[in-house]
Protein backbone atom coordinates (compact mmCIF):
# COMPACT_ATOMS: atom_id res chain seq x y z
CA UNK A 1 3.01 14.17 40.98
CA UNK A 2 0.59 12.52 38.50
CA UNK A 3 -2.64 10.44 39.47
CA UNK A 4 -3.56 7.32 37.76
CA UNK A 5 -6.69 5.57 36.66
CA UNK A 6 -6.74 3.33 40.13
CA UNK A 7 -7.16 6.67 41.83
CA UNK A 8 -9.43 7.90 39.87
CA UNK A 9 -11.36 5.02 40.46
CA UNK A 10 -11.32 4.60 44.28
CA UNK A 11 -12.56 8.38 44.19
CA UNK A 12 -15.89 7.88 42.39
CA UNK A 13 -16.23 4.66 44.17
CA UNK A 14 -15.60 6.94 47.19
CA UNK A 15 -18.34 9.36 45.91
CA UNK A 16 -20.92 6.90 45.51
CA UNK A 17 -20.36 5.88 49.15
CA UNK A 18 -20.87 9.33 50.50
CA UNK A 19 -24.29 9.61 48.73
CA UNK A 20 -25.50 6.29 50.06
CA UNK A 21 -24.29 7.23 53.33
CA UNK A 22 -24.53 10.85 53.79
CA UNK A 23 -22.57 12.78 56.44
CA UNK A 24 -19.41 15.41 56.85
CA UNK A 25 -17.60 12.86 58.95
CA UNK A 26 -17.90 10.05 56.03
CA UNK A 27 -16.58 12.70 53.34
CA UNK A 28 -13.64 13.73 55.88
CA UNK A 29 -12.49 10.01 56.48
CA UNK A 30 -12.90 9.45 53.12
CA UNK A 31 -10.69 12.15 51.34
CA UNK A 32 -8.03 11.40 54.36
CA UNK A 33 -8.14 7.92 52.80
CA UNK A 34 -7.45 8.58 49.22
CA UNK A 35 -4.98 11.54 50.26
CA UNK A 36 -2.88 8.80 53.18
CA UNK A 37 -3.05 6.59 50.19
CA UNK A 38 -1.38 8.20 47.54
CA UNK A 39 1.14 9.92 49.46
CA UNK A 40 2.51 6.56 50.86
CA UNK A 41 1.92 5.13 46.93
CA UNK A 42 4.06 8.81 45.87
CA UNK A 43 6.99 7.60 48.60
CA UNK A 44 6.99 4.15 48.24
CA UNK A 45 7.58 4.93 44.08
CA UNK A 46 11.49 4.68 43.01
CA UNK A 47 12.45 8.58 41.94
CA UNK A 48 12.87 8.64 38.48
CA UNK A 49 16.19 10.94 38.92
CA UNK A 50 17.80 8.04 39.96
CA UNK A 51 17.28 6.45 36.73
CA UNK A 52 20.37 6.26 34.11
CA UNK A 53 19.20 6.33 30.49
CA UNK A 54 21.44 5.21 27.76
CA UNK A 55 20.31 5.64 23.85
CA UNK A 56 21.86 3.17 21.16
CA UNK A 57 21.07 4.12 18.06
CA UNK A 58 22.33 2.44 14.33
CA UNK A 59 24.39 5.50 12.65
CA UNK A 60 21.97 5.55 9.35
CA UNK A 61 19.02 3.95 7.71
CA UNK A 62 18.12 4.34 4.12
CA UNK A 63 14.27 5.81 3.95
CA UNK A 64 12.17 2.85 2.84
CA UNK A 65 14.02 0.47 5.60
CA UNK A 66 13.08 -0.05 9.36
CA UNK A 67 15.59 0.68 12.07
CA UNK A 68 15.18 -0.05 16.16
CA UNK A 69 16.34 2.52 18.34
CA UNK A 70 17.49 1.36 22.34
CA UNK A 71 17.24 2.59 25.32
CA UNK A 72 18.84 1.16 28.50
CA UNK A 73 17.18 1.85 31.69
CA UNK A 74 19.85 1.49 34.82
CA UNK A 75 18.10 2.34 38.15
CA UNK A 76 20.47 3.23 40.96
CA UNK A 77 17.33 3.43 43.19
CA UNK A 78 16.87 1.36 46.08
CA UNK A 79 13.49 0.72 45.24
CA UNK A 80 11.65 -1.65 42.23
CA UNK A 81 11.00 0.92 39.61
CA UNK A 82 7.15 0.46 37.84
CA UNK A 83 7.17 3.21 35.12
CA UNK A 84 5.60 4.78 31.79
CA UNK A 85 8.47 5.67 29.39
CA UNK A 86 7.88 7.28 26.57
CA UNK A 87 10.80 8.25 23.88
CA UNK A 88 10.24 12.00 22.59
CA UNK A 89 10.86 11.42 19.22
CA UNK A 90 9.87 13.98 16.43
CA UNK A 91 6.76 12.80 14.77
CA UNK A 92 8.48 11.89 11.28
CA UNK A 93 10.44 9.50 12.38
CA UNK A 94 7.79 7.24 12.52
CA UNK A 95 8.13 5.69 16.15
CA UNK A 96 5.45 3.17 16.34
CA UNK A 97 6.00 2.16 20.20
CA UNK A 98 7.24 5.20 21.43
CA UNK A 99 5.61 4.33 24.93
CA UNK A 100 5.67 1.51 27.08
CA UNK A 101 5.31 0.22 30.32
CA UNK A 102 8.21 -1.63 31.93
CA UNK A 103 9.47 -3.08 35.64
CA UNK A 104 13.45 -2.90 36.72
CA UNK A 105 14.44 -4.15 40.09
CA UNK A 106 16.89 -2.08 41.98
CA UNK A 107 20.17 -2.12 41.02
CA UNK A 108 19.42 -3.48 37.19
CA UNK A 109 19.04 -3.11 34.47
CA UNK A 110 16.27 -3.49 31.33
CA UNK A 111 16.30 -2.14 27.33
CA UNK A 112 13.35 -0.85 25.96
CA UNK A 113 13.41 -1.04 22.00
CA UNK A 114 11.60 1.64 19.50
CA UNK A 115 10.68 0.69 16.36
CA UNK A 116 11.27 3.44 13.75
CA UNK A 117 9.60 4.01 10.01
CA UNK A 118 11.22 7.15 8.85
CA UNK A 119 9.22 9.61 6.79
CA UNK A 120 11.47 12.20 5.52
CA UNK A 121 15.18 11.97 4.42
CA UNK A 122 17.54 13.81 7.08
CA UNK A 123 18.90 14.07 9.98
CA UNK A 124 16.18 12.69 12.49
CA UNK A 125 16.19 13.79 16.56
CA UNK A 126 14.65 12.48 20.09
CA UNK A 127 15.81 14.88 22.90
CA UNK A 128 14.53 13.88 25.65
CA UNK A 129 12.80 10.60 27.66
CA UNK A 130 9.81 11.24 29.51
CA UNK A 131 9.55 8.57 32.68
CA UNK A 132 6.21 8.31 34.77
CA UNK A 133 7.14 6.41 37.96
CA UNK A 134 4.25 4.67 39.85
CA UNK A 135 4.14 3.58 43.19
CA UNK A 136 3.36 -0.23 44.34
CA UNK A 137 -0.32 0.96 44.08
CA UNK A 138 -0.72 2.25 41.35
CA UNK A 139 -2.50 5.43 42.77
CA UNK A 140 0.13 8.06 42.08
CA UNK A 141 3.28 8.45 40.39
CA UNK A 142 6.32 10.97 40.07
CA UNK A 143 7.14 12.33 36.67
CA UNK A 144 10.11 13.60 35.21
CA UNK A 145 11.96 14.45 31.50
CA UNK A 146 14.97 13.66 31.44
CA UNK A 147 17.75 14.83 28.63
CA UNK A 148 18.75 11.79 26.12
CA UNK A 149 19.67 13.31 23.23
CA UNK A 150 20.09 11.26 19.91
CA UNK A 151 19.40 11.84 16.00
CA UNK A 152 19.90 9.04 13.66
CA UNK A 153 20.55 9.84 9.71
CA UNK A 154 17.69 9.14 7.29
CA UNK A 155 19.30 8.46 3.97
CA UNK A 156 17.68 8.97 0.34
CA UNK A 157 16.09 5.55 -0.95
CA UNK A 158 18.10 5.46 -3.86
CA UNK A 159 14.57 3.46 -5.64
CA UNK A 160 16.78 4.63 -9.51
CA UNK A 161 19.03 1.83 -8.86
CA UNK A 162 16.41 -0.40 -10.90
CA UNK A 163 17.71 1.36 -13.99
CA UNK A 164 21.40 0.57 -13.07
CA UNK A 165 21.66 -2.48 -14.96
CA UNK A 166 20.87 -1.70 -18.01
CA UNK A 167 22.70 1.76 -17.78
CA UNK A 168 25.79 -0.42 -17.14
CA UNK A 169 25.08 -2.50 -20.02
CA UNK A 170 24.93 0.26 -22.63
CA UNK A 171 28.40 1.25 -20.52
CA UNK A 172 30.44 -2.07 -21.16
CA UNK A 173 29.37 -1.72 -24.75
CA UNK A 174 30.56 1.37 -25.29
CA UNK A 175 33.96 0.14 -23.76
CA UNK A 176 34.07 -3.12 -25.79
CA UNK A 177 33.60 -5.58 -23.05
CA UNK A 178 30.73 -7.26 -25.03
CA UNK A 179 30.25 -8.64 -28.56
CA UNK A 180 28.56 -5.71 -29.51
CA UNK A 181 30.85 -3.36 -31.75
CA UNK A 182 29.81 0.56 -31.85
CA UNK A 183 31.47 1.77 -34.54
CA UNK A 184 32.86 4.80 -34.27
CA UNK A 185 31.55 5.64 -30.70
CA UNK A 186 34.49 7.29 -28.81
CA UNK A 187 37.60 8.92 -29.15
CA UNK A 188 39.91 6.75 -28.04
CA UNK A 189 42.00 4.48 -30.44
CA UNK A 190 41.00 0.80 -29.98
CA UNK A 191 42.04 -1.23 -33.05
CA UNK A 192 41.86 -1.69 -36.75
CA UNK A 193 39.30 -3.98 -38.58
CA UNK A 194 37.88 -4.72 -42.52
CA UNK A 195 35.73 -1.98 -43.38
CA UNK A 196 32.09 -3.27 -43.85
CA UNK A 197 29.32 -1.26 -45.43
CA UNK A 198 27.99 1.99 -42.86
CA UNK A 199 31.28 3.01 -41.28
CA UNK A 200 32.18 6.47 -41.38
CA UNK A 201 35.26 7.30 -44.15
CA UNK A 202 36.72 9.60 -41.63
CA UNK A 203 37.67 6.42 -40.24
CA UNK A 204 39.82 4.70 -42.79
CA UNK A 205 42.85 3.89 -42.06
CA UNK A 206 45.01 4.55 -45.36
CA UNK A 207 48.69 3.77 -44.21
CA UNK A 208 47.35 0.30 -42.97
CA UNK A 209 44.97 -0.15 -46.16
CA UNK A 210 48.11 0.29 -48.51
CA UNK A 211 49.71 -2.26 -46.20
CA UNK A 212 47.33 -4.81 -46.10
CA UNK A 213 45.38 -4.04 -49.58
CA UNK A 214 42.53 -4.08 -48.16
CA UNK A 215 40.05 -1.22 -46.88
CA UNK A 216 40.82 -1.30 -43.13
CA UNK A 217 39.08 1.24 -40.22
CA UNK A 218 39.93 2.45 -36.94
CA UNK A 219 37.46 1.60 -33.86
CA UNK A 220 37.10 3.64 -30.87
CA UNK A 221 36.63 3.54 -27.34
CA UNK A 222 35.17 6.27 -25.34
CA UNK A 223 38.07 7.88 -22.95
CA UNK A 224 38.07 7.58 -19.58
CA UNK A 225 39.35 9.39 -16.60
CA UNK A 226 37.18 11.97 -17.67
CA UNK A 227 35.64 15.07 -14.90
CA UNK A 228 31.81 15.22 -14.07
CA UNK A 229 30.47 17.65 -11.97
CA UNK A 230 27.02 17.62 -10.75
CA UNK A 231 25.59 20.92 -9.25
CA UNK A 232 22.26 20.45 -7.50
CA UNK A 233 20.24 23.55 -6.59
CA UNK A 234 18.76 23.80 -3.02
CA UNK A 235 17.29 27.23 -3.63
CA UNK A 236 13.39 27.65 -3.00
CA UNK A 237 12.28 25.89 -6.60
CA UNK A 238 13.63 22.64 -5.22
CA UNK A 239 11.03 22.69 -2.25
CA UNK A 240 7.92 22.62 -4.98
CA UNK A 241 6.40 19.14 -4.70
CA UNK A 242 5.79 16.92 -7.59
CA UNK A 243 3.83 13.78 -7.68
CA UNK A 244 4.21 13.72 -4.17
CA UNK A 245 8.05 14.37 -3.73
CA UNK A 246 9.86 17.12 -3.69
CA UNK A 247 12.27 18.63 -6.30
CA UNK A 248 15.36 18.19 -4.11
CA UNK A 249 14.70 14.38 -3.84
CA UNK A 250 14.13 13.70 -7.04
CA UNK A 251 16.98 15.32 -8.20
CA UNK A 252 18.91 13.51 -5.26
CA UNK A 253 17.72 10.21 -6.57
CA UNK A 254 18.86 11.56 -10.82
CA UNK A 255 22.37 12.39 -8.79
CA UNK A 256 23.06 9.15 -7.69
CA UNK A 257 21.96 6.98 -10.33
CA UNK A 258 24.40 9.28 -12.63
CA UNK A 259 27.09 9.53 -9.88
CA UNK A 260 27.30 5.55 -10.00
CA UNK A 261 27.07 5.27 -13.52
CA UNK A 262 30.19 7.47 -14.69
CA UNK A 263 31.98 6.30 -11.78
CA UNK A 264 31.49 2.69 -12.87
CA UNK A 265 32.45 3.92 -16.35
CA UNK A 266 36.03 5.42 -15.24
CA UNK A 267 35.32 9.32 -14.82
CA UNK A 268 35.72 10.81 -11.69
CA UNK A 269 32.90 12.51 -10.31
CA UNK A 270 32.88 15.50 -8.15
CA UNK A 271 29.34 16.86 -6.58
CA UNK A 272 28.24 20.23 -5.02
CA UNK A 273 24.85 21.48 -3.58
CA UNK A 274 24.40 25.06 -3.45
CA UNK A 275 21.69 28.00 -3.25
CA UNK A 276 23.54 31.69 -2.16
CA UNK A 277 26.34 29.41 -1.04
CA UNK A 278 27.76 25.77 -1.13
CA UNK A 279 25.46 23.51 1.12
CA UNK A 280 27.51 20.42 0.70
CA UNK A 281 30.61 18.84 -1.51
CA UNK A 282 31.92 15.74 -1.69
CA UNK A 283 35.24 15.22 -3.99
CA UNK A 284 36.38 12.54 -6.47
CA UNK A 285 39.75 11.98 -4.32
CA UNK A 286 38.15 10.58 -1.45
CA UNK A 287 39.21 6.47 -0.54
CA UNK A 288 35.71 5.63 0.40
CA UNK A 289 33.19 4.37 -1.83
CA UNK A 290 31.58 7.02 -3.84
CA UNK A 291 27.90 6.36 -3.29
CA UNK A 292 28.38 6.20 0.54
CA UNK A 293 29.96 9.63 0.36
CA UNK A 294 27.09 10.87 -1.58
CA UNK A 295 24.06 9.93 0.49
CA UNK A 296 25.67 10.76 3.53
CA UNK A 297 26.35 14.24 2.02
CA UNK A 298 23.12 14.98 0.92
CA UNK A 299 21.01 13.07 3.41
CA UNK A 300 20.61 15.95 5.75
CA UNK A 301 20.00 18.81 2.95
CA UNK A 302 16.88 20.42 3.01
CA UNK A 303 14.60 23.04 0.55
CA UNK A 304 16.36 26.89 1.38
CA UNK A 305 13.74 29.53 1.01
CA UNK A 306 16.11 32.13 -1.29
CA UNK A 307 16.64 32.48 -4.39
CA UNK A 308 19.95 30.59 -6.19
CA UNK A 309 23.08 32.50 -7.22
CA UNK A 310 23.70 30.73 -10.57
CA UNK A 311 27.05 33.33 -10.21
CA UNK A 312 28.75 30.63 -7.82
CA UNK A 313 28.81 28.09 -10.52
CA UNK A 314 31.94 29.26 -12.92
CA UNK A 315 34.37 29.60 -9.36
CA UNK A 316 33.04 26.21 -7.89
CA UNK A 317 33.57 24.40 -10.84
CA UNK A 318 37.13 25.80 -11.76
CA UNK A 319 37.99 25.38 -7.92
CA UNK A 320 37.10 21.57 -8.21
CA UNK A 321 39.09 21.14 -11.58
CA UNK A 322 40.56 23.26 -14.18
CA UNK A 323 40.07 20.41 -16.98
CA UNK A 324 37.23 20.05 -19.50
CA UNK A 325 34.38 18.50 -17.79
CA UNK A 326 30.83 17.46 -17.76
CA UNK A 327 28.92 20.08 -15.78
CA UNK A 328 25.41 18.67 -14.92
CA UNK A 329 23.59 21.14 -13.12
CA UNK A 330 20.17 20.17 -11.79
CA UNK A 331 17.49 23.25 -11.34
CA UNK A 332 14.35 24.16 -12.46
CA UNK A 333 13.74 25.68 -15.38
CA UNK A 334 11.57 28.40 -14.11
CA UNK A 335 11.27 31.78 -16.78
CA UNK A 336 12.30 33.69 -13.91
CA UNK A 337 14.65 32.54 -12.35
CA UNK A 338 16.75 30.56 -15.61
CA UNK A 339 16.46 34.58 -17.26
CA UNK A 340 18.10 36.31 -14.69
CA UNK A 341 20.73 33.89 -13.35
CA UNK A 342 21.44 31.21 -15.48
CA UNK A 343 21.52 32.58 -18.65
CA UNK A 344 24.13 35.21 -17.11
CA UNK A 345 26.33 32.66 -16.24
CA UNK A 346 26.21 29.83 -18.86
CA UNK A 347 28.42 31.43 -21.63
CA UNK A 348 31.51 30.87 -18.86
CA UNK A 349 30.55 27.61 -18.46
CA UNK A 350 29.85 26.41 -21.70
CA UNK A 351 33.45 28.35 -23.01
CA UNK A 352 34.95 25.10 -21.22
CA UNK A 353 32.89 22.41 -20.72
CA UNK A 354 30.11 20.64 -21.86
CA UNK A 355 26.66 21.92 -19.80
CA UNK A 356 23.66 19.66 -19.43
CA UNK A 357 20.60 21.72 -17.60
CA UNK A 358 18.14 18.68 -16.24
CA UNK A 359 14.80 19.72 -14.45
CA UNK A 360 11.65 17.76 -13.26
CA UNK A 361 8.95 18.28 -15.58
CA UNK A 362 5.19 18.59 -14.03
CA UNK A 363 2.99 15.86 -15.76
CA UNK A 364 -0.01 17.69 -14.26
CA UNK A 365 0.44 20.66 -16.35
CA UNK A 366 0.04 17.87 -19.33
CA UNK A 367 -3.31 16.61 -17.55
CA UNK A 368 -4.64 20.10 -16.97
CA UNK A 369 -3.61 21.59 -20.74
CA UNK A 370 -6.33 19.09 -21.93
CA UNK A 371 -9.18 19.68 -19.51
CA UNK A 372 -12.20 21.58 -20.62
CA UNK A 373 -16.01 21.91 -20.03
CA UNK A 374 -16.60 24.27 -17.34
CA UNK A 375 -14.98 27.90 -17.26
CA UNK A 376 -12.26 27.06 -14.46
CA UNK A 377 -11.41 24.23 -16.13
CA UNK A 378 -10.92 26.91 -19.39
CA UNK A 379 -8.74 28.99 -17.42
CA UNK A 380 -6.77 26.18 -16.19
CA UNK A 381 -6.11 24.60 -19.36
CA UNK A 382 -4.67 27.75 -20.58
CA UNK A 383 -2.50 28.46 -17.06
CA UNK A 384 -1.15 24.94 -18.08
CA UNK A 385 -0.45 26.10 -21.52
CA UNK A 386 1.44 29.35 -21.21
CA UNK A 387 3.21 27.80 -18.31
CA UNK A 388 4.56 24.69 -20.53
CA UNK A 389 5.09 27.20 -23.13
CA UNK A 390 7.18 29.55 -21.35
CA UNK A 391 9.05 26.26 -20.06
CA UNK A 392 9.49 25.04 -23.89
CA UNK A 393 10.97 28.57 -24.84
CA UNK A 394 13.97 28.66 -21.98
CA UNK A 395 14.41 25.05 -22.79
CA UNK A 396 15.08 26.05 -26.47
CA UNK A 397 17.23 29.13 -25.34
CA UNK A 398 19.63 27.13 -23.61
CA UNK A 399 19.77 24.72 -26.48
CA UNK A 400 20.40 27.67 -28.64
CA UNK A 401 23.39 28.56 -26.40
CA UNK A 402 25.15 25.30 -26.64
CA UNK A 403 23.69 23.21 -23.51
CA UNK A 404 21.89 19.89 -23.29
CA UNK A 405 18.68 20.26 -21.95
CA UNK A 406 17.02 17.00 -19.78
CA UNK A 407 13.37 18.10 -19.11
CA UNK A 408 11.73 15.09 -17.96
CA UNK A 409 8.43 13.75 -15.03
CA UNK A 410 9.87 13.05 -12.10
CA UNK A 411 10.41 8.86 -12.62
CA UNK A 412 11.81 9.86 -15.95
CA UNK A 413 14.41 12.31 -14.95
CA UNK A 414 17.19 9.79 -13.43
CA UNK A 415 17.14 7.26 -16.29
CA UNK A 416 16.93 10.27 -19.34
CA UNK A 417 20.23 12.32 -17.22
CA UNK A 418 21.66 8.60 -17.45
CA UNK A 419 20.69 8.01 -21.06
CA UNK A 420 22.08 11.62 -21.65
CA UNK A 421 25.51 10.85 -20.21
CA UNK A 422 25.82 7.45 -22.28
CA UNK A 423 25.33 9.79 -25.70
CA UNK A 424 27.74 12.06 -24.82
CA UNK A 425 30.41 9.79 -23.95
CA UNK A 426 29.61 7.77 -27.07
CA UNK A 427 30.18 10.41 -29.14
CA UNK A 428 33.50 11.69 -27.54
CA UNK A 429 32.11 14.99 -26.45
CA UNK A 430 33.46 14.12 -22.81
């Protein structure tokens, strides 16, 4: 049983007529008042068991977008039902009218809608629906919870898309699809032309020079149907938050963009997330559309609190193909953690395939390195230092091993692991 405002009023109107008219008799009728009151208000208010709630919910919404959850309210009571409802969803989904007040008549039936503003990626959950049932009075009201469970799935923003364009651009002239000619870009045999000052001798064509008598080249065309994997850490580096964002989602937001990119440029593209084991894999054979596959995969992963077994890599990667491939892993290039896992590990990798290491850089180590005056500020500039120092030296020893290294802020990161992909395939190393 819950009391309402109304009640609360009558009572202290109640009060102020006992101290203008004094008396044990007054105070008795009174309080039998308020208490006959609200017990015919409590029975004459439809039970809230007796309500049916159904939940309609849309399967997804991407995390800058706006999405309305439902709830149907049947009542099977034989009474008008006056209630409070109030949807019990977690607090970042964002549900700006998570209560409200609504009438429905016996028998019928009313929707209630919920506007929801995600705040986090992932999988987002309301378990319950809280109904306050009043009576015609407004005095009292039964209460009860009642079990609705529901989640809806809060998908990454994809905002790198804005560089998709011109990474596709770049793409179609590498293939030839524009009037731009690379020369020499690719490894695939195109077609002859006239040599013209610049093009690389290697690329003469002497049988069809004799022929013609004239100084004729080969062109290229970057293969195709070439195998990219991208390996995104979960581990606890990828919880750190950067400008505001976290390491996973920024490197969610670099896997898509480059997911997208080689798809659209004919290489199948497999993706794994891992930390001690394999969080989440989606496969290049799959007949739906890539990029739905993708965010749907890695909408609901979150930061793990353990360190990463770099020692999964070599057997994930020869389980998803056996051919030469582009294996982009995305980590952090922490001393620690790059020393006593990675560098184990890379030699196997890079015996087979071509390795590109990206990471989110810290542009606040950049702002601190130059900060001075005061003696914290001293000590902090040189924090910032050795840490960007120690992050230039594993950045050079995986460059020294044979991998690419991407080591950029975070709103840098997608476009450069783009950028990085383009070079490679224009220079056949795919």
């Amino acid at each position: 049983m819950a009391v309402s405002g109304r009640f609360v009023l009558l009572a202290l109107l109640g009060s102020v007529a006992v101290v203008l008219y004094p008396g044990a008799a007054s105070i008795l009728l009174w309080l039998a008042f308020l208490a006959a009151a609200a017990g015919l208000d409590l029975l004459l208010a439809a039970p809230p068991r007796r309500l049916r709630v159904e939940r309609r919910l849309p399967d997804s919404v991407r995390l800058s977008e706006t999405a309305v959850g439902t709830l149907v309210l049947r009542n099977d009571a034989g009474r008008r039902l006056r209630a409070v409802v109030r949807d019990g969803w977690q607090p970042s989904a964002g549900a700006r009218n998570p209560q409200q007040r609504t009438t429905v008549p016996a028998g019928e039936a009313r929707t209630m809608d919920v506007l929801l503003e995600p705040a986090r990626r992932g999988i987002l959950t309301s378990g319950h629906v809280a109904v306050r049932s009043f009576g015609p009075l407004g005095l009292a009201a039964r209460q009860r919870t009642l079990p609705v469970p529901g989640e809806i799935r809060v998908l990454p923003p994809f905002h790198s898309k804005r560089h998709l364009p011109s990474k596709l651009r770049r793409l179609r002239e590498l293939d030839g699809n524009t009037s731009v000619q690379l020369r020499g870009a690719g490894t695939e045999f195109d077609s002859l032309r006239e040599y013209v000052r610049g093009d690389d001798v290697r690329s003469i064509d002497w049988r069809a020079t004799a022929r013609r008598q004239d100084t004729v080249v080969r062109t290229w065309r970057p293969e195709r149907d070439r195998r990219v994997v991208i390996a995104l850490d979960t581990s606890r580096t990828s919880a750190a938050r950067i400008e505001d964002e976290p390491r996973l989602d920024t490197g969610i937001e670099a896997t898509l963009l480059l997911a997208v990119l080689a798809r659209s440029g004919g290489d199948r593209v497999d993706f794994l997330a891992f930390d001690r084991r394999i969080r989440a894999r989606v496969d290049s054979g799959g007949r739906e559309n890539l990029l739905s596959r993708l965010v749907s995969a890695v909408a609901p992963l979150e930061p793990e609190l353990i360190e990463a077994d770099f020692s999964l890599l070599p057997g994930a990667v020869q389980a998803v193909t056996a051919r030469r491939s582009l294996v982009v892993l995305i980590s952090a290039l922490d001393s620690g953690a790059v020393e006593e896992g990675l560098v184990q590990v890379l030699p196997r990798l890079l015996e087979k395939h071509v390795v590109v290491v990206a990471s989110v850089r810290d542009p606040g180590l950049d702002e601190l390195r130059s900060g001075g005056g005061t003696t914290p500020a001293v000590f902090r500039a040189a924090a910032a230092e050795r840490a960007l120092l120690d992050r230039a030296a594993v950045s050079a020893q995986l460059r020294s091993m044979g991998a690419e290294v991407v080591d950029e802020p975070p709103h840098e990161l997608a476009p450069k692991l783009a950028d990085m992909y383009l070079r490679l395939k224009a220079t056949g190393r795919l």
